[in-house]
Each structure stands twice: as structure tokens, then as C-alpha cells.
C-alpha atoms as a PDB file:
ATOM      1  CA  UNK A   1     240.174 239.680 178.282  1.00  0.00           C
ATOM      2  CA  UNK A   2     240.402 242.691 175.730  1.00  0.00           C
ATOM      3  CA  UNK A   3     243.370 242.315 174.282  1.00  0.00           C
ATOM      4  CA  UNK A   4     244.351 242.788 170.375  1.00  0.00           C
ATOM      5  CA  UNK A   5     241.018 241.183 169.543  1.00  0.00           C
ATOM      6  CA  UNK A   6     239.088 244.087 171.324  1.00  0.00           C
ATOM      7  CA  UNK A   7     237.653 246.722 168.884  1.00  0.00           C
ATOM      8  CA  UNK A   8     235.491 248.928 171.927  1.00  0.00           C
ATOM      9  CA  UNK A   9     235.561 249.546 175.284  1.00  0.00           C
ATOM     10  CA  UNK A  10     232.899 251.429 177.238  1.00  0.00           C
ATOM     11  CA  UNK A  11     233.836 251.728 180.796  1.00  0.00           C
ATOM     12  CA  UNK A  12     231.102 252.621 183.760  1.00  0.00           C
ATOM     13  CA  UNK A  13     231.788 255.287 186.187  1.00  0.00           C
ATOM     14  CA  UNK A  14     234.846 257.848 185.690  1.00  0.00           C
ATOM     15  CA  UNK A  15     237.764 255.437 185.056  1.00  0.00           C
ATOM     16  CA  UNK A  16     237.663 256.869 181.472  1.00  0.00           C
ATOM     17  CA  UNK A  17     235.784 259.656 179.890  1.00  0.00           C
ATOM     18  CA  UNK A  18     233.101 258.394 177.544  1.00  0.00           C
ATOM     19  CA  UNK A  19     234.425 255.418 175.167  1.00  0.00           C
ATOM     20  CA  UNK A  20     237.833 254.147 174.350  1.00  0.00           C
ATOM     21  CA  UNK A  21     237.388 253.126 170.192  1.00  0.00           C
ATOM     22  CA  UNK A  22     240.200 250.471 168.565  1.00  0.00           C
ATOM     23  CA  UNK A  23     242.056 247.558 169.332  1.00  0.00           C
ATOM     24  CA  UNK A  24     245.177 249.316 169.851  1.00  0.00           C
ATOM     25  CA  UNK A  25     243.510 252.041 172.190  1.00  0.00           C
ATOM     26  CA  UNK A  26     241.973 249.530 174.248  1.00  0.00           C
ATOM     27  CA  UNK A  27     244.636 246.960 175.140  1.00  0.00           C
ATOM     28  CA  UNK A  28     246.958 250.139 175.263  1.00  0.00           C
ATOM     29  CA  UNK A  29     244.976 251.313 178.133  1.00  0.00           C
ATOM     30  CA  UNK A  30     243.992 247.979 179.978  1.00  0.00           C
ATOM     31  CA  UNK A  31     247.465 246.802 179.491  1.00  0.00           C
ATOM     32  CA  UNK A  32     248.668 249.708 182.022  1.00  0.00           C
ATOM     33  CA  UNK A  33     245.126 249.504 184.501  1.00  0.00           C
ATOM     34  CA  UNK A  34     246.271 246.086 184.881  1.00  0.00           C
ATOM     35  CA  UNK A  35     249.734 246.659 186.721  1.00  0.00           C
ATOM     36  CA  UNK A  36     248.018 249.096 188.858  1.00  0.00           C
ATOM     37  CA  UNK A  37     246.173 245.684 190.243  1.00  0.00           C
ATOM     38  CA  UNK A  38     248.164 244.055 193.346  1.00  0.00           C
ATOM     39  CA  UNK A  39     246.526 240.983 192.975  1.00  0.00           C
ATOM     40  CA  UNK A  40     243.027 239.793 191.708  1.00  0.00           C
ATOM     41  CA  UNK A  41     240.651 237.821 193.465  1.00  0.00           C
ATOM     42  CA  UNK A  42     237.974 236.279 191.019  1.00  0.00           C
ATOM     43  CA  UNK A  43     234.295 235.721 192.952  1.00  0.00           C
ATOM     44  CA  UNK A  44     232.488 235.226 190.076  1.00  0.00           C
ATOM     45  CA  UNK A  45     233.097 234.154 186.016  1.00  0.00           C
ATOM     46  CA  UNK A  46     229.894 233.430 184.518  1.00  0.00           C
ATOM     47  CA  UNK A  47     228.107 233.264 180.975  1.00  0.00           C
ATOM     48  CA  UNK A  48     225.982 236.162 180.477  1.00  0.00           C
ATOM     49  CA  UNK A  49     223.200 235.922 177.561  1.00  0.00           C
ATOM     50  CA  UNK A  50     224.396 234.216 173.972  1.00  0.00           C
ATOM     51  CA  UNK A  51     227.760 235.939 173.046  1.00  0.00           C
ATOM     52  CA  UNK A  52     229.321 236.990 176.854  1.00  0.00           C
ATOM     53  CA  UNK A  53     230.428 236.480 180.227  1.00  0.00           C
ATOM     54  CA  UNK A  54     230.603 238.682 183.575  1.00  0.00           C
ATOM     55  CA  UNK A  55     233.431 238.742 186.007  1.00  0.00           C
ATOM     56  CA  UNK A  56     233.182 239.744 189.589  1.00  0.00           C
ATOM     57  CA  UNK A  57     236.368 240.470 191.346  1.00  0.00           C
ATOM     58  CA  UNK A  58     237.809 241.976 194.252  1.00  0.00           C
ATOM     59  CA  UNK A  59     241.259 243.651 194.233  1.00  0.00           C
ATOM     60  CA  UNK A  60     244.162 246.060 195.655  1.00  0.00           C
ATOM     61  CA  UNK A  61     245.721 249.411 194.558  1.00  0.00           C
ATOM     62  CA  UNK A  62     248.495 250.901 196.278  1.00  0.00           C
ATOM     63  CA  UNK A  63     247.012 248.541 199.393  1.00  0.00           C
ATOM     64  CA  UNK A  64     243.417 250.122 199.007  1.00  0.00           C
ATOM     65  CA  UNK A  65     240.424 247.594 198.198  1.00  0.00           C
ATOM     66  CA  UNK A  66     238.633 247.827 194.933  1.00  0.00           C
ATOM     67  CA  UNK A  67     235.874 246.197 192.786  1.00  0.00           C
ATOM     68  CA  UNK A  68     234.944 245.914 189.485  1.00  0.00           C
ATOM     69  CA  UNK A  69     232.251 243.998 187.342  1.00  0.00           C
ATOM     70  CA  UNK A  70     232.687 243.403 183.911  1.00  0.00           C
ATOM     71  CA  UNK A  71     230.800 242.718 181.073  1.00  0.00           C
ATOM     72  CA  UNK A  72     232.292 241.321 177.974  1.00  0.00           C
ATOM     73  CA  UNK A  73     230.386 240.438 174.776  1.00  0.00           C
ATOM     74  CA  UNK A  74     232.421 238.594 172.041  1.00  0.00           C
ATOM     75  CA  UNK A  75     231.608 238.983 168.272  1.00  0.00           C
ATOM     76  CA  UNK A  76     230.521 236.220 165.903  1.00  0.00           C
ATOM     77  CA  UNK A  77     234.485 234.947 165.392  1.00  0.00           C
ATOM     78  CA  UNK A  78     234.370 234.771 169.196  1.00  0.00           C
ATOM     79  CA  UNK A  79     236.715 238.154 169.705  1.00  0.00           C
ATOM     80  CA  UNK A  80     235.450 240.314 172.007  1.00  0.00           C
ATOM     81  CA  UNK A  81     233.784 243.259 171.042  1.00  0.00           C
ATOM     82  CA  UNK A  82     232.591 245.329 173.677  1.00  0.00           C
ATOM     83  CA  UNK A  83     233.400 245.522 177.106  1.00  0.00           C
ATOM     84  CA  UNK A  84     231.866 247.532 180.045  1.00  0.00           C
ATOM     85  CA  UNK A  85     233.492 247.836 183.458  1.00  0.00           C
ATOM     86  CA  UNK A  86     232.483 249.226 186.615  1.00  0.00           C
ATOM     87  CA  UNK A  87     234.387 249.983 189.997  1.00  0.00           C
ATOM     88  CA  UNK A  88     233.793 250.351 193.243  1.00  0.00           C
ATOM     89  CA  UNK A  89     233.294 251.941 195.850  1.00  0.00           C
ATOM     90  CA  UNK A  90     233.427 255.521 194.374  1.00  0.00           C
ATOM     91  CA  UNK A  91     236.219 256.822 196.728  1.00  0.00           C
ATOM     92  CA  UNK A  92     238.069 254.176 195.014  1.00  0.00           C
ATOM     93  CA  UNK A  93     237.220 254.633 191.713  1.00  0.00           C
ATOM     94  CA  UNK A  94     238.212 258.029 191.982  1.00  0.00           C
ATOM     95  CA  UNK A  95     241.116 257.261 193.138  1.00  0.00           C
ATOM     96  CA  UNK A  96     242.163 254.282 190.576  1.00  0.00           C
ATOM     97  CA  UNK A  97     240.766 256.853 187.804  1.00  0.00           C
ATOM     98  CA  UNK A  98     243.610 259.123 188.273  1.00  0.00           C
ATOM     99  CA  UNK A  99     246.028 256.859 187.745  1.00  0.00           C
ATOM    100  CA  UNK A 100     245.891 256.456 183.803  1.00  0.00           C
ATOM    101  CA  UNK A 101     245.201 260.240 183.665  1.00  0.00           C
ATOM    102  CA  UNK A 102     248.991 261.119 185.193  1.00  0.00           C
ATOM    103  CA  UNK A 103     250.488 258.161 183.042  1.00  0.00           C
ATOM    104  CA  UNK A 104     249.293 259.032 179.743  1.00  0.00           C
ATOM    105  CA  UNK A 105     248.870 262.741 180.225  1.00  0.00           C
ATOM    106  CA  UNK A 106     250.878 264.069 176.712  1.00  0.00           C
ATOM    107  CA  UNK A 107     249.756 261.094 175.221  1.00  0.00           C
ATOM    108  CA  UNK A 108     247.500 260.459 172.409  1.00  0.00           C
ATOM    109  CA  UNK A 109     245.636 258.280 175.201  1.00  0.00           C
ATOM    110  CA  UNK A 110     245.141 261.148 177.288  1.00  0.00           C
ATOM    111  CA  UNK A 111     241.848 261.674 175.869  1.00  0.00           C
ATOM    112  CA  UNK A 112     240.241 258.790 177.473  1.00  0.00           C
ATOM    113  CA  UNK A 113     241.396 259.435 180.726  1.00  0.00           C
ATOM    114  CA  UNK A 114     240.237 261.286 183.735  1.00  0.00           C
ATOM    115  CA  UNK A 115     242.329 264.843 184.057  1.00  0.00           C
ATOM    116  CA  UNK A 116     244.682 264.034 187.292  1.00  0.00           C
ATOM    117  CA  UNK A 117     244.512 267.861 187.982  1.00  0.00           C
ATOM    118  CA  UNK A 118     240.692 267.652 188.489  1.00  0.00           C
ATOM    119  CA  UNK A 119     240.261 269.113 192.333  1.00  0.00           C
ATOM    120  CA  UNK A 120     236.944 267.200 193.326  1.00  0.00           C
ATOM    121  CA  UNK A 121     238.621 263.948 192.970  1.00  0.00           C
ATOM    122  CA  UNK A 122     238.814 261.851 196.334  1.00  0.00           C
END
């Protein structure tokens, strides 16, 4: 979805603190949040207006069910451009949102992520 041709990603809820700028940030971080995924079960791939699509999908971490919507608009060349993702329920996001904050804690991606030390986390 993202990949190298994604230049922003704005992601709903606390999976990452505010917006994740740059190609290389992007599929940097996506590339990990996907092997955190046990499997993905697709419910919905649709168009959505002139230049994107929206995926629906159901999913497991560490045996625990998840959601997530996603909105991705593509540019003019057909790359995608901006992407905007939201998980549920929130006992699960909260969960899932920890994980990129212990693996890239020390890293320049740290910034993006949620701080895995944060006590009101669920």
C-alpha cells in the first residue's frame, strides 16, 4: 500500500503521534506494523472519490483481535500520497500502539511513535 511511493502518512487514533513525513519514514514504519499482523482478513477494498480507495480489515496481534480502516489517496502519477489509518477497538489500539514505540525507541523513528513507558496505556 505505502511503500517507497508514499511521501505522507497521517494515522487516526494513537498508533503514531501526529504525522509520519517521507517515503523512507513511512514504509520504514509500516514495514515493521505489518509483521506485528498474524494474518489479515480483507472485508472491504473499495474506490473512494477520484484518486483513492478504502480498506476494511479485521486482524490479530499477539492472538488479540484488531481493526483498522484505511484511507489511501494516490497522486496524479498514481503513487500514493497520503494515507490515514484508524484502529480499533481502543483497548487494542493502545495496545498495538506500543509496539513501534519499544522497537524504535533510540531510533530516529522514535518520534512518531507512542512512548512505551506511557502508564495510562491499556
Amino acid at each position: 500500500m505505502a511503500g517507497q511511493s508514499c511521501r505522507r502518512c497521517d494515522a487516526g487514533g494513537r498508533v503514531f503521534n501526529g504525522t509520519v513525513h517521507g517515503a523512507e519514514d513511512v514504509f520504514a514504519i509500516l514495514s515493521y506494523a505489518r509483521t506485528l499482523y498474524e494474518f489479515q482478513d480483507f472485508i472491504y477494498i473499495g474506490k473512494h472519490g477520484e484518486n483513492g480507495f478504502v480498506e476494511d480489515y479485521a486482524a490479530t496481534v499477539d492472538g488479540r483481535p484488531i481493526g483498522n480502516i484505511a484511507v489511501v489517496y494516490k497522486n496524479e502519477d498514481g503513487k500514493t500520497q497520503h494515507l490515514v489509518m484508524n484502529h480499533r477497538p481502543l483497548p487494542m489500539l493502545q495496545y498495538f500502539s506500543r509496539k513501534p514505540g519499544e522497537h524504535f525507541a533510540g531510533t530516529e523513528y522514535a518520534k512518531y511513535c507512542a512512548d512505551p513507558s506511557d502508564a495510562d496505556r491499556g
